[in-house]
Protein backbone atom coordinates (compact mmCIF):
# COMPACT_ATOMS: atom_id res chain seq x y z
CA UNK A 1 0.00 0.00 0.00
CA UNK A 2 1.30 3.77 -1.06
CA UNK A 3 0.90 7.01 0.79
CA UNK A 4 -0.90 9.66 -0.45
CA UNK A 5 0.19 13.26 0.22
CA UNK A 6 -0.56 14.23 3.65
CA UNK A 7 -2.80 10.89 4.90
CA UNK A 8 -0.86 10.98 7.72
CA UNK A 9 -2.67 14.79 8.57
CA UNK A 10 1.17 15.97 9.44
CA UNK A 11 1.07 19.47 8.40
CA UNK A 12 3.97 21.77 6.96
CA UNK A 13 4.87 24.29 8.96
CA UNK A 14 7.34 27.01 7.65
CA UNK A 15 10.63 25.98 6.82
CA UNK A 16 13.74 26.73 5.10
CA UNK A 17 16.36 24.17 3.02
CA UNK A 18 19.59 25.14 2.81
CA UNK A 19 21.30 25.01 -1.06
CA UNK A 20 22.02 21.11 -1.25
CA UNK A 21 25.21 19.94 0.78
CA UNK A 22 28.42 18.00 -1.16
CA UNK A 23 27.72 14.25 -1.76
CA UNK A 24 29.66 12.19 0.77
CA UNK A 25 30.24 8.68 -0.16
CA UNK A 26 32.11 6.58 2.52
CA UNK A 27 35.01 3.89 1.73
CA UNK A 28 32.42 1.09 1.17
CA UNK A 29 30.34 2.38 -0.78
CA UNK A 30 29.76 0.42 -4.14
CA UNK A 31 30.46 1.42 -7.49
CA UNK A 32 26.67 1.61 -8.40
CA UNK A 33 26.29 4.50 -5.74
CA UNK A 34 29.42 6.15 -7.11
CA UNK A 35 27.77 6.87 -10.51
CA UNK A 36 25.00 8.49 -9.56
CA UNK A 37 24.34 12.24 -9.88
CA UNK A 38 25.67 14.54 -7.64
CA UNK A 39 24.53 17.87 -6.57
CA UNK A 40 27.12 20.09 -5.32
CA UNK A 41 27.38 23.14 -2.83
CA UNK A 42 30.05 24.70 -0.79
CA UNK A 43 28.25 26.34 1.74
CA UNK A 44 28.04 23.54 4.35
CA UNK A 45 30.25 20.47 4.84
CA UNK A 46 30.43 17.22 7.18
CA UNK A 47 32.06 14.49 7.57
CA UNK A 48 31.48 10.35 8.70
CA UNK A 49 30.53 11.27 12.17
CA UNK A 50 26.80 12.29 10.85
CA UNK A 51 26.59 9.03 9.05
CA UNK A 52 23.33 7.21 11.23
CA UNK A 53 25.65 4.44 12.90
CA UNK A 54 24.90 0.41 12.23
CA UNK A 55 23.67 1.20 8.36
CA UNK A 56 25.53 1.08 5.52
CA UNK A 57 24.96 3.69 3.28
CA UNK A 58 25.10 4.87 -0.58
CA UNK A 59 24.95 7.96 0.14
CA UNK A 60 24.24 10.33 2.53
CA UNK A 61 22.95 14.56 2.36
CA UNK A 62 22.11 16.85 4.75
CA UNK A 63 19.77 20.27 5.27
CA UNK A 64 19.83 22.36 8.06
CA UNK A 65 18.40 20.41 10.37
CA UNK A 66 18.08 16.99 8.88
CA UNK A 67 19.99 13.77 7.72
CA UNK A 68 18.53 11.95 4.56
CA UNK A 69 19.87 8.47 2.87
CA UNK A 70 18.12 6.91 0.56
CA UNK A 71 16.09 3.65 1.72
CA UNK A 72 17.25 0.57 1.32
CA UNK A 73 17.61 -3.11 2.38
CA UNK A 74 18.75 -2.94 6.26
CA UNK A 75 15.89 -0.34 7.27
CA UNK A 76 13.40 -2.71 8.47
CA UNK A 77 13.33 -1.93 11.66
CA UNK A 78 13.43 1.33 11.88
CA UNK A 79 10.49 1.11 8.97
CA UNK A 80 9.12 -1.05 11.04
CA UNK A 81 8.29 0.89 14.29
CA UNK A 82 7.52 4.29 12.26
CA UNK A 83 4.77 1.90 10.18
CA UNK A 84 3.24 0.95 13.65
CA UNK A 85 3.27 4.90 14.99
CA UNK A 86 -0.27 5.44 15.58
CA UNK A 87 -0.95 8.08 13.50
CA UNK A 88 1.02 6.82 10.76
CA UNK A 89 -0.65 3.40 10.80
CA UNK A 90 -4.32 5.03 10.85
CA UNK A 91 -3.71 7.27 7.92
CA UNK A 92 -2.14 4.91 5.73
CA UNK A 93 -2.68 1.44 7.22
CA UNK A 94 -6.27 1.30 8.06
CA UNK A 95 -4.94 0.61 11.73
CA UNK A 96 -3.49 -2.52 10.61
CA UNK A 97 -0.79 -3.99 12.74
CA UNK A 98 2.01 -3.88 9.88
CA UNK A 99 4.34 -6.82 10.01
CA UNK A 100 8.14 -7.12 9.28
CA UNK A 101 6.64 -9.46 5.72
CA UNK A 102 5.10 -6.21 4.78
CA UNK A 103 7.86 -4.14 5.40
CA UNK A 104 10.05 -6.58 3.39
CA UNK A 105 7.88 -5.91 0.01
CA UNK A 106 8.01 -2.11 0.93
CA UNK A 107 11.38 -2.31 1.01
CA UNK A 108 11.99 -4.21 -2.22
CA UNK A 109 9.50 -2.21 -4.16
CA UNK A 110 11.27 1.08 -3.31
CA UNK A 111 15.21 -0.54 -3.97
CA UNK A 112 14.19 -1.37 -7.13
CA UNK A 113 12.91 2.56 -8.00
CA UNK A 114 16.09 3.72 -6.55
CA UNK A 115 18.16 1.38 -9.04
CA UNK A 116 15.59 2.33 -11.91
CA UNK A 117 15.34 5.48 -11.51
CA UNK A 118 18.36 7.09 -9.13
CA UNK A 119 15.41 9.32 -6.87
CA UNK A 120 12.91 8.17 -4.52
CA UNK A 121 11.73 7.47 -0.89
CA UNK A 122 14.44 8.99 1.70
CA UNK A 123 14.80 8.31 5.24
CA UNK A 124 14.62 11.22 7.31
CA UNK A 125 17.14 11.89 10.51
CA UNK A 126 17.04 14.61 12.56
CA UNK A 127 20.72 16.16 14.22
CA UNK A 128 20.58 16.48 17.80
CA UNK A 129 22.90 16.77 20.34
CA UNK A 130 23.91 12.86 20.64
CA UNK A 131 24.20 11.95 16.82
CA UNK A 132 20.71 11.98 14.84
CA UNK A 133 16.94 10.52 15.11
CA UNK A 134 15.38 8.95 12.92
CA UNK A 135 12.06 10.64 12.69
CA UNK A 136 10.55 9.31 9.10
CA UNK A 137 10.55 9.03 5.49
CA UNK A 138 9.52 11.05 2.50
CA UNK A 139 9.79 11.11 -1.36
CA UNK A 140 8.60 10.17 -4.46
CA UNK A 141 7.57 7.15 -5.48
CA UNK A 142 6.22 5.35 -9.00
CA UNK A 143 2.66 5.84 -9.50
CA UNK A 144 0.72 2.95 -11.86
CA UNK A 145 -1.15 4.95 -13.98
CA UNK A 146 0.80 8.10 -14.11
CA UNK A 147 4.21 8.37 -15.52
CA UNK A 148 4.97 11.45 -13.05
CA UNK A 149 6.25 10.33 -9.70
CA UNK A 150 4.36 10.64 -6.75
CA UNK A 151 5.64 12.60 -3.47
CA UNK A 152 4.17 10.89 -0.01
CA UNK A 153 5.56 11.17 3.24
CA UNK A 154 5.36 10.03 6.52
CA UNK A 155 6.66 11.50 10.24
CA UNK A 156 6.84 9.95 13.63
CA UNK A 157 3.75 12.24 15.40
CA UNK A 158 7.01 13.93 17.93
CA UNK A 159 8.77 14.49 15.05
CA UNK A 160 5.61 17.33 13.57
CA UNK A 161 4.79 20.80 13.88
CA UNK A 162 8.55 22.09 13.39
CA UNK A 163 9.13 22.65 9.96
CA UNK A 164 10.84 19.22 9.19
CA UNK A 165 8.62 18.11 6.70
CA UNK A 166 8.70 21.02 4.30
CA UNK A 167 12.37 20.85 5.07
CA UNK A 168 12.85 17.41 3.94
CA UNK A 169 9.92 17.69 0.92
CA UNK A 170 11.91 20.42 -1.04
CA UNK A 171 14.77 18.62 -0.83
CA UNK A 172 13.45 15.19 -2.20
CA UNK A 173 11.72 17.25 -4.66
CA UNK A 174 14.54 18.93 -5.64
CA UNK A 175 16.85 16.03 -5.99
CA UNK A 176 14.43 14.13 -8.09
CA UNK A 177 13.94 16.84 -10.21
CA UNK A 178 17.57 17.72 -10.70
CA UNK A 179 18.65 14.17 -11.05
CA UNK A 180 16.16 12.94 -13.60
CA UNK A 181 13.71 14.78 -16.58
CA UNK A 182 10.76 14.37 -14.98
CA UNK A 183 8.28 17.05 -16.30
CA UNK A 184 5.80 17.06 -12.80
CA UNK A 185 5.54 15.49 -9.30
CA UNK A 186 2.01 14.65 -8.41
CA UNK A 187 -0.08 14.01 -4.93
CA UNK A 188 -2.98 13.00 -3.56
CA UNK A 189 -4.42 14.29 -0.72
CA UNK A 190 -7.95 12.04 1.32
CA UNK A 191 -10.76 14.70 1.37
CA UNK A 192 -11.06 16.84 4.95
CA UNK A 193 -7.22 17.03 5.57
CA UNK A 194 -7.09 20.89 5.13
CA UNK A 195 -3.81 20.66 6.97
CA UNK A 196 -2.34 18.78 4.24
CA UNK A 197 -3.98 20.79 1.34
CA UNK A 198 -2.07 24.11 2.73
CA UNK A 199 1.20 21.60 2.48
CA UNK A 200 0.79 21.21 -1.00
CA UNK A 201 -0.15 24.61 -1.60
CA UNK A 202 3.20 25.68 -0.08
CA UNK A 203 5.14 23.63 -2.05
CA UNK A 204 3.60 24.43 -4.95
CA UNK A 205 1.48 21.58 -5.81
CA UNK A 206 -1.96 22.75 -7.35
CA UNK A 207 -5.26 20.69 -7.07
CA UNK A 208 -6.54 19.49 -10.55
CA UNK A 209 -9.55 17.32 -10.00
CA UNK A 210 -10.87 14.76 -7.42
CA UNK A 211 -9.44 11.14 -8.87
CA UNK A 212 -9.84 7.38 -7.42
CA UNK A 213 -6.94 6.73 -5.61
CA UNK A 214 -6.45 2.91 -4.25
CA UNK A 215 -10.36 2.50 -3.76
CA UNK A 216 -11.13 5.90 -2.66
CA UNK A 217 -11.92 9.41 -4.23
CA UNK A 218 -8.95 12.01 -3.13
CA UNK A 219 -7.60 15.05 -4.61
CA UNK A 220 -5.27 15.37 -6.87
CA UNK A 221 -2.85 17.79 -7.05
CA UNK A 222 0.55 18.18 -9.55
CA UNK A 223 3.37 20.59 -10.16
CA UNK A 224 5.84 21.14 -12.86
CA UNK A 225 9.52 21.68 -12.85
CA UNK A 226 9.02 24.86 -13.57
CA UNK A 227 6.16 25.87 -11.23
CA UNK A 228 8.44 24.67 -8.57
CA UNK A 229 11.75 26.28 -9.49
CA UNK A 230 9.93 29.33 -9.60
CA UNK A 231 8.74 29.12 -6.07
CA UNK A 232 11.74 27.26 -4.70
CA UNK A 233 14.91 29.03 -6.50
């Protein structure tokens, strides 16, 4: 099962993203993770002490505030317990207890976009005082019927209500569009969740019509690459 845009009712607060930091890639990682794009910036810099310790990553960026790695095989536990937060699981689970099987087929449905398609679902750290948190995912992710990717998200309820979701959504946004030729991102949003509907609005995503989304009507919202660069330059 996806997430649509904001069923988790987190809303976006106000938030700035730094300019994207310089790709680090530690000793092990493979040659695979070496080829892939790289967006550059000298205004910030770090080093292997903000890698999340016990994973081993491709690569690793960071925003003001946050840590973000791309998701891959290794994160089921951590996926795991944020699929089972209560507010996470209601929104996009139904309220069913999810299992470490269906965390497996998450997993392996979102390696294989990486590989195919060098963007996608991100998991979210944030920096604190001991190291980092993990605190969620967000992304974009292949839709079936549309060949525009699809940004969803999902937060730990502690980790809301302090501007680390827009933080983390332009920079997956940004990443995928700058790393691929992607024309629009699109979302869906279940009716009632004003909260998430000013989200997209920041970002820049504009409702289009009301469209059947996994059994249900929701609204559907899109934004171009250059809608978005225009807001988020």
């Amino acid at each position: 099962m996806r997430e649509a845009l904001g069923t988790g009712g987190y809303g976006f607060a106000s938030g700035i993203l730094l300019p994207f930091q310089k790709l680090m890639l530690p000793v092990s990682a493979s040659r695979e993770s070496r080829r892939m794009p790289v967006i550059m910036s000298t205004r910030c810099s770090f080093g292997h002490e903000n890698v999340p310790t016990g994973r081993m990553l491709m690569i690793t960026y960071q925003t003001e505030r946050l840590i973000l790695t791309p998701i891959q095989r290794g994160d089921e536990a951590e996926l795991l317990k944020l699929n089972n937060d209560p507010l996470v699981r209601k929104a996009n689970f139904n309220n069913v207890p999810q299992t470490i099987e269906s965390v497996h087929e998450w997993l392996n449905r979102y390696s294989a976009q990486w590989r195919k398609n060098r963007f996608g679902v991100w998991l979210v750290y944030e920096k604190c005082n001991a190291g980092q948190m993990f605190i969620g995912r967000c992304g974009l992710q292949d839709h079936d019927d549309n060949p525009n990717p699809e940004f969803a998200y999902a937060f730990f309820e502690h980790a809301t209500g302090r501007g680390l979701g827009p933080e983390a959504a332009r920079f997956t946004i940004t990443h995928a569009f700058r790393n691929s030729t992607k024309k629009k991102v699109i979302g869906f949003i279940a009716p009632g969740n004003e909260r998430a509907e000013r989200a997209a609005n920041k970002l820049g995503l504009r409702y289009i019509d009301d469209r059947l989304y996994e059994g249900n009507i929701s609204k559907y919202y899109e934004m171009t690459r250059e809608e978005y660069f225009s807001k988020h330059h």
